[in-house]
PDB file of N, CA and C in Angstrom:
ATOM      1  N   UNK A   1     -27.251   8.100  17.326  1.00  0.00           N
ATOM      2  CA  UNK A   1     -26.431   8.927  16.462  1.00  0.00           C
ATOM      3  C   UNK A   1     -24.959   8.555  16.571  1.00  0.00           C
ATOM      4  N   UNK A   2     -24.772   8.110  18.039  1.00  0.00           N
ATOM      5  CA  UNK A   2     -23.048   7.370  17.700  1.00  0.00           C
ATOM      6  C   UNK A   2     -22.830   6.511  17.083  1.00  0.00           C
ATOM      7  N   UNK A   3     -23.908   5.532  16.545  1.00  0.00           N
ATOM      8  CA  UNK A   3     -23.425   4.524  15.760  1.00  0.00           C
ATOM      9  C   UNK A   3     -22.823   5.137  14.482  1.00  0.00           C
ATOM     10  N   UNK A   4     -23.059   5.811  13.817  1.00  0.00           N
ATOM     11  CA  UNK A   4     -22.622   6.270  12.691  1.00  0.00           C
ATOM     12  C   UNK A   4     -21.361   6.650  12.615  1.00  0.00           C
ATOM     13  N   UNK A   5     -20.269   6.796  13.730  1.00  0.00           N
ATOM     14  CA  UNK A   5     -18.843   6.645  13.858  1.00  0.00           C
ATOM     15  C   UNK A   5     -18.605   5.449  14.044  1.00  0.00           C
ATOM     16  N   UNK A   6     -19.351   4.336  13.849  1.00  0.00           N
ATOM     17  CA  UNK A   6     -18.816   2.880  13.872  1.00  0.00           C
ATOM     18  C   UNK A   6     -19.169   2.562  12.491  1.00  0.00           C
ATOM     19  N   UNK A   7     -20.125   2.869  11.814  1.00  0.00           N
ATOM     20  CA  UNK A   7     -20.885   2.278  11.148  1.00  0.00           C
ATOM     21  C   UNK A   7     -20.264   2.668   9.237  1.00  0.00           C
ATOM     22  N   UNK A   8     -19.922   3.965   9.503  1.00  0.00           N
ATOM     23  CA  UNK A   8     -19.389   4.734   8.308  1.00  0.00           C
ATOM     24  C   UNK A   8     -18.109   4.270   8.192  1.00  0.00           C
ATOM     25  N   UNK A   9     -17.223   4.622   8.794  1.00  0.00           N
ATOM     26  CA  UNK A   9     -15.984   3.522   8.818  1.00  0.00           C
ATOM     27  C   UNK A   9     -16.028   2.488   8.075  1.00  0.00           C
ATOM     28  N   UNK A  10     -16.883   1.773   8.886  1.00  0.00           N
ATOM     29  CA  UNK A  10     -16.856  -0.181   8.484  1.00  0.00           C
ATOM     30  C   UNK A  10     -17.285   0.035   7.130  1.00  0.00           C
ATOM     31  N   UNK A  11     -18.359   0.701   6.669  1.00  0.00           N
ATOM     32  CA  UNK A  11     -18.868   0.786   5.190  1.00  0.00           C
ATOM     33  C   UNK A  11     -17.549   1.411   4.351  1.00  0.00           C
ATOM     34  N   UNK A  12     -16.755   2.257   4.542  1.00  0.00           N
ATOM     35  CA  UNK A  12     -16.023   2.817   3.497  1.00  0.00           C
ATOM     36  C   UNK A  12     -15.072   1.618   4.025  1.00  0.00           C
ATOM     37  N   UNK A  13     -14.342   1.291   4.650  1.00  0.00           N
ATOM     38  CA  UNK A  13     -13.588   0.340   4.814  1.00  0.00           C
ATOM     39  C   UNK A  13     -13.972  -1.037   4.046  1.00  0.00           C
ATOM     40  N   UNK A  14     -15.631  -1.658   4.376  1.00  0.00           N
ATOM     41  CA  UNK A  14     -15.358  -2.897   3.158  1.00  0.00           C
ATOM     42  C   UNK A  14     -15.499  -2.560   1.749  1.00  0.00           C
ATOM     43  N   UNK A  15     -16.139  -1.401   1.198  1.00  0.00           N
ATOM     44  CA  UNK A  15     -15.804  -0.797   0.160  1.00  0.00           C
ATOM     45  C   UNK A  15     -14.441  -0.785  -0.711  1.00  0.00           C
ATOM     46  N   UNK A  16     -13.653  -0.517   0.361  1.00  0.00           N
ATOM     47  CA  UNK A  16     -12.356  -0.003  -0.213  1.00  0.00           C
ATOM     48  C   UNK A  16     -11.465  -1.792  -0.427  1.00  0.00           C
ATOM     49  N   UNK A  17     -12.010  -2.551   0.292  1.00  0.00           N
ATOM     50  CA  UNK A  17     -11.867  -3.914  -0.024  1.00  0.00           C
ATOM     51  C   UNK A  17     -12.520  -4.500  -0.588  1.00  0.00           C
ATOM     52  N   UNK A  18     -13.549  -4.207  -1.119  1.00  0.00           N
ATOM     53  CA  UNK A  18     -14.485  -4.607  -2.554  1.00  0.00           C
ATOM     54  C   UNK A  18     -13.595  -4.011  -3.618  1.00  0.00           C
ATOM     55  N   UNK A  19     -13.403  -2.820  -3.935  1.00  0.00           N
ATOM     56  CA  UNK A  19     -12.870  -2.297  -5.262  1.00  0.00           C
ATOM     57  C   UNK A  19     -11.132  -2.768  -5.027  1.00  0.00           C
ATOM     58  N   UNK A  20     -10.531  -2.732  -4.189  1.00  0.00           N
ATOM     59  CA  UNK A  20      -8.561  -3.372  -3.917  1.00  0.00           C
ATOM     60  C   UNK A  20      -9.431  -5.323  -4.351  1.00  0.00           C
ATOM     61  N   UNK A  21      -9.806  -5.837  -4.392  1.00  0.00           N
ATOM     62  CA  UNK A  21     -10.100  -7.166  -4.597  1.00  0.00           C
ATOM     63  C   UNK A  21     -10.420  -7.146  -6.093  1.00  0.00           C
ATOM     64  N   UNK A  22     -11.740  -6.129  -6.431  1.00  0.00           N
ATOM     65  CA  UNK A  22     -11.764  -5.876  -7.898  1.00  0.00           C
ATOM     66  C   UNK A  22     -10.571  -5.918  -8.588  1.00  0.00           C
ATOM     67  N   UNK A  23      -9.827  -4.797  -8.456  1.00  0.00           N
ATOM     68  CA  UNK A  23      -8.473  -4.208  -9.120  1.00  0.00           C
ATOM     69  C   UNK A  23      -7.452  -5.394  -9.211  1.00  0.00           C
ATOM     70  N   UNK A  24      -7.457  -5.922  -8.061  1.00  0.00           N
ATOM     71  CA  UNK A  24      -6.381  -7.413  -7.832  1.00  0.00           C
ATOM     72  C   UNK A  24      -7.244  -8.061  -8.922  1.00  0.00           C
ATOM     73  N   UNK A  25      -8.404  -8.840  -8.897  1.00  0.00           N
ATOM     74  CA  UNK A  25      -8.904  -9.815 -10.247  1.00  0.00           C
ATOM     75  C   UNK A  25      -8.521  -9.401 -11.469  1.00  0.00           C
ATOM     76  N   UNK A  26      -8.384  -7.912 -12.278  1.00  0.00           N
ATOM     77  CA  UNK A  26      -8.230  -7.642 -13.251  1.00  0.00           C
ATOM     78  C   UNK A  26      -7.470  -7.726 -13.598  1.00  0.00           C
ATOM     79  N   UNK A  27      -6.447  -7.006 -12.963  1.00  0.00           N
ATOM     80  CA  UNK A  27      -5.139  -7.602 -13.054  1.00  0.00           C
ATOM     81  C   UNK A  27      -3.949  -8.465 -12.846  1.00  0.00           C
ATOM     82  N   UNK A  28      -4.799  -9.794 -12.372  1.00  0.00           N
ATOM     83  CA  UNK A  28      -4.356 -11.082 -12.304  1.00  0.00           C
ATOM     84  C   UNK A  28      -5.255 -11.924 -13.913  1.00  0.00           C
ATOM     85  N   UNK A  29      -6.298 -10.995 -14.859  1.00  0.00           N
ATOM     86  CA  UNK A  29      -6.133 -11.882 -15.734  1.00  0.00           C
ATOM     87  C   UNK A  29      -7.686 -12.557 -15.318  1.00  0.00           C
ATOM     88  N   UNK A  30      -8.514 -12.780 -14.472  1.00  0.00           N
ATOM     89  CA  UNK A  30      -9.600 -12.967 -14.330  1.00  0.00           C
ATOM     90  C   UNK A  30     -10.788 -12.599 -15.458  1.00  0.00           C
ATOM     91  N   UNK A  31     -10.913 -11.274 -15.816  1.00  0.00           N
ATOM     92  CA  UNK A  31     -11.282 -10.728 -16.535  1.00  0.00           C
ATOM     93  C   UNK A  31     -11.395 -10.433 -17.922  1.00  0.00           C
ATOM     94  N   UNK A  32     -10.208 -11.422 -18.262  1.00  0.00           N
ATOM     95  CA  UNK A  32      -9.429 -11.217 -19.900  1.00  0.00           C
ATOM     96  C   UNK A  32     -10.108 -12.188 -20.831  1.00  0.00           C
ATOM     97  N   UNK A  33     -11.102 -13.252 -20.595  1.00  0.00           N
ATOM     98  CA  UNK A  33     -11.684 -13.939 -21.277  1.00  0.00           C
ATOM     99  C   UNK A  33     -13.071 -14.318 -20.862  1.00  0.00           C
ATOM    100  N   UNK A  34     -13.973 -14.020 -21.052  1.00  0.00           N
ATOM    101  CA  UNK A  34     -15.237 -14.276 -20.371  1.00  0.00           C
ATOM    102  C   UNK A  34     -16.555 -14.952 -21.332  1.00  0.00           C
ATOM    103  N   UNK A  35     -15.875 -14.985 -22.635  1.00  0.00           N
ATOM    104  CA  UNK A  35     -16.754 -15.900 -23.555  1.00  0.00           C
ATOM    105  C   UNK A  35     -16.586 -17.291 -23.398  1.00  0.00           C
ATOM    106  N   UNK A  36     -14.851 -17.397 -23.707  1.00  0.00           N
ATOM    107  CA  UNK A  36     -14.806 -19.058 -24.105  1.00  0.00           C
ATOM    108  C   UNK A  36     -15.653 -20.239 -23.206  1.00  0.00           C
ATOM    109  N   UNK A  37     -15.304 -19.727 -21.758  1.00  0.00           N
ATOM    110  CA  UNK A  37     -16.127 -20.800 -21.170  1.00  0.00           C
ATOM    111  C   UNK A  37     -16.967 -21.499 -21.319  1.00  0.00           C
ATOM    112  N   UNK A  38     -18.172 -19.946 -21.884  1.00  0.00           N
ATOM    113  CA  UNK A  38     -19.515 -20.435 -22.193  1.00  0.00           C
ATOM    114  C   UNK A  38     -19.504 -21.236 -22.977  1.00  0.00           C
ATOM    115  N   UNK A  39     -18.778 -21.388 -24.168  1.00  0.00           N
ATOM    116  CA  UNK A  39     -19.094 -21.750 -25.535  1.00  0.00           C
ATOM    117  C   UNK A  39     -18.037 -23.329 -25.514  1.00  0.00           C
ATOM    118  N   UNK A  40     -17.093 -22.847 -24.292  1.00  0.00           N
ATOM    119  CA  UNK A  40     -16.028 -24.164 -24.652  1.00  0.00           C
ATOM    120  C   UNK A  40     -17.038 -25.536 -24.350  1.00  0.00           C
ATOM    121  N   UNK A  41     -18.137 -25.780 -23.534  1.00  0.00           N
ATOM    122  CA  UNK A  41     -18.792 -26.925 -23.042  1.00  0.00           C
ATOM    123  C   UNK A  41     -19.431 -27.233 -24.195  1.00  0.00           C
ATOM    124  N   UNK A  42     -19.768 -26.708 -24.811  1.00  0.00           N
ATOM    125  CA  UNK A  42     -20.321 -27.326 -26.638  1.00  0.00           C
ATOM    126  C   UNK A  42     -19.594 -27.887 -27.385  1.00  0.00           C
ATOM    127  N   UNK A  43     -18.537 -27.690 -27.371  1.00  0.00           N
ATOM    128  CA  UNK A  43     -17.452 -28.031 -27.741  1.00  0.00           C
ATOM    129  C   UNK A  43     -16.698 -29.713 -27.321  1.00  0.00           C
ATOM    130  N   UNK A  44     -17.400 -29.557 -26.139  1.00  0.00           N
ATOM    131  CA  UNK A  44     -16.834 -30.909 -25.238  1.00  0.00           C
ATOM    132  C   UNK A  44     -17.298 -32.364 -25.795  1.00  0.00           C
ATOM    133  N   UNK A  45     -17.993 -32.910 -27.000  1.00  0.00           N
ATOM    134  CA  UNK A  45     -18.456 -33.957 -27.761  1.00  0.00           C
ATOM    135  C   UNK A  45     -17.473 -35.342 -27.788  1.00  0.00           C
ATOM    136  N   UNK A  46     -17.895 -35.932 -27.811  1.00  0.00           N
ATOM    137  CA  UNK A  46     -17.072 -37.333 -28.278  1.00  0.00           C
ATOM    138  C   UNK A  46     -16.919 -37.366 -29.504  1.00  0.00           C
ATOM    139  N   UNK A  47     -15.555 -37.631 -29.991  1.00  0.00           N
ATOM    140  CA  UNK A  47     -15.046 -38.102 -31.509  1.00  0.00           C
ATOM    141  C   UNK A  47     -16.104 -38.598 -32.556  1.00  0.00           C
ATOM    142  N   UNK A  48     -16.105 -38.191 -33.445  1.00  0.00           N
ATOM    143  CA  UNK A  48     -17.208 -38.697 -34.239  1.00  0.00           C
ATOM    144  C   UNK A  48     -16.480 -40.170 -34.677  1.00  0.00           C
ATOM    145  N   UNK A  49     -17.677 -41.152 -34.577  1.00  0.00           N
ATOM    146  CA  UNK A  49     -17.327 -42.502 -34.886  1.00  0.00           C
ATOM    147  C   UNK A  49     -17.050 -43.522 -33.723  1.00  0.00           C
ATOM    148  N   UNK A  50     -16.735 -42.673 -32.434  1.00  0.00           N
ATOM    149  CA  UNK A  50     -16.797 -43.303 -31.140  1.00  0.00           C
ATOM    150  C   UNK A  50     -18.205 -43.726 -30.230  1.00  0.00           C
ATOM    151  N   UNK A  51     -18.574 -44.394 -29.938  1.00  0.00           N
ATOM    152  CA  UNK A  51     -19.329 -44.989 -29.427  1.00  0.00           C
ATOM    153  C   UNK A  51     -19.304 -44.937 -27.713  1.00  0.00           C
ATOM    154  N   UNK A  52     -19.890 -45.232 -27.263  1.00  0.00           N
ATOM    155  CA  UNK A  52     -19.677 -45.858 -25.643  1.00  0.00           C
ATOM    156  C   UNK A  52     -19.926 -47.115 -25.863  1.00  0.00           C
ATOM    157  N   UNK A  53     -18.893 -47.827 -24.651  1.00  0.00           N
ATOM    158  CA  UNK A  53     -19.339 -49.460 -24.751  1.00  0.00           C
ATOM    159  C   UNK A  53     -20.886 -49.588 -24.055  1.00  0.00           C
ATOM    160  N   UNK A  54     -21.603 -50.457 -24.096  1.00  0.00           N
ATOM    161  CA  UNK A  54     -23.028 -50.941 -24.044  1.00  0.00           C
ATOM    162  C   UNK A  54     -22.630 -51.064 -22.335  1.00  0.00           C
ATOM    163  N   UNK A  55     -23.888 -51.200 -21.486  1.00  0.00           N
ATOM    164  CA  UNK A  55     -23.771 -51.245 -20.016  1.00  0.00           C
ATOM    165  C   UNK A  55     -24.086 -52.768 -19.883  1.00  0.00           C
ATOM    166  N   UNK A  56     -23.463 -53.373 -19.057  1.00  0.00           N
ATOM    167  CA  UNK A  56     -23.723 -54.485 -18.516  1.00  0.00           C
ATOM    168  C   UNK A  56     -25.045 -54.898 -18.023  1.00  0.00           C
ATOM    169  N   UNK A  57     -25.558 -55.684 -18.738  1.00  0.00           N
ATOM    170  CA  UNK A  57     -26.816 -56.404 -18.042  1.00  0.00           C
ATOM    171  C   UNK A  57     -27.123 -57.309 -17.001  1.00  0.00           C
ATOM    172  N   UNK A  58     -25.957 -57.418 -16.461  1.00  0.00           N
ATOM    173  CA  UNK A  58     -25.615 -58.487 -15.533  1.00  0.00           C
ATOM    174  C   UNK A  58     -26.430 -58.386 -14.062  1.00  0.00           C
TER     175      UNK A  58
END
């Protein structure tokens, strides 16, 4: 039963540094775009009309 004066602590304590870490990401801007990423790698194509040079057979 004494653990629970060690144990409750430590839990509301990393808690309270889970949600102060949350709050810091949001409002550093983390949070403000969460589509483009996905969609920017489709996006990532080679120029139409560009080629790659051929690999060496050597």
């Amino acid at each position: 039963m004494s653990v629970i004066y060690i144990v409750l602590p430590l839990a509301v304590l990393f808690a309270a540094i889970a949600v102060g870490a949350f709050i810091w990401s949001v409002r550093k801007g983390q949070y403000d775009d969460v589509d483009s990423p996905s969609i920017r790698m489709l996006h990532d194509d080679d120029p139409a009309g560009k080629t790659p040079p051929p690999p060496d057979t050597d």
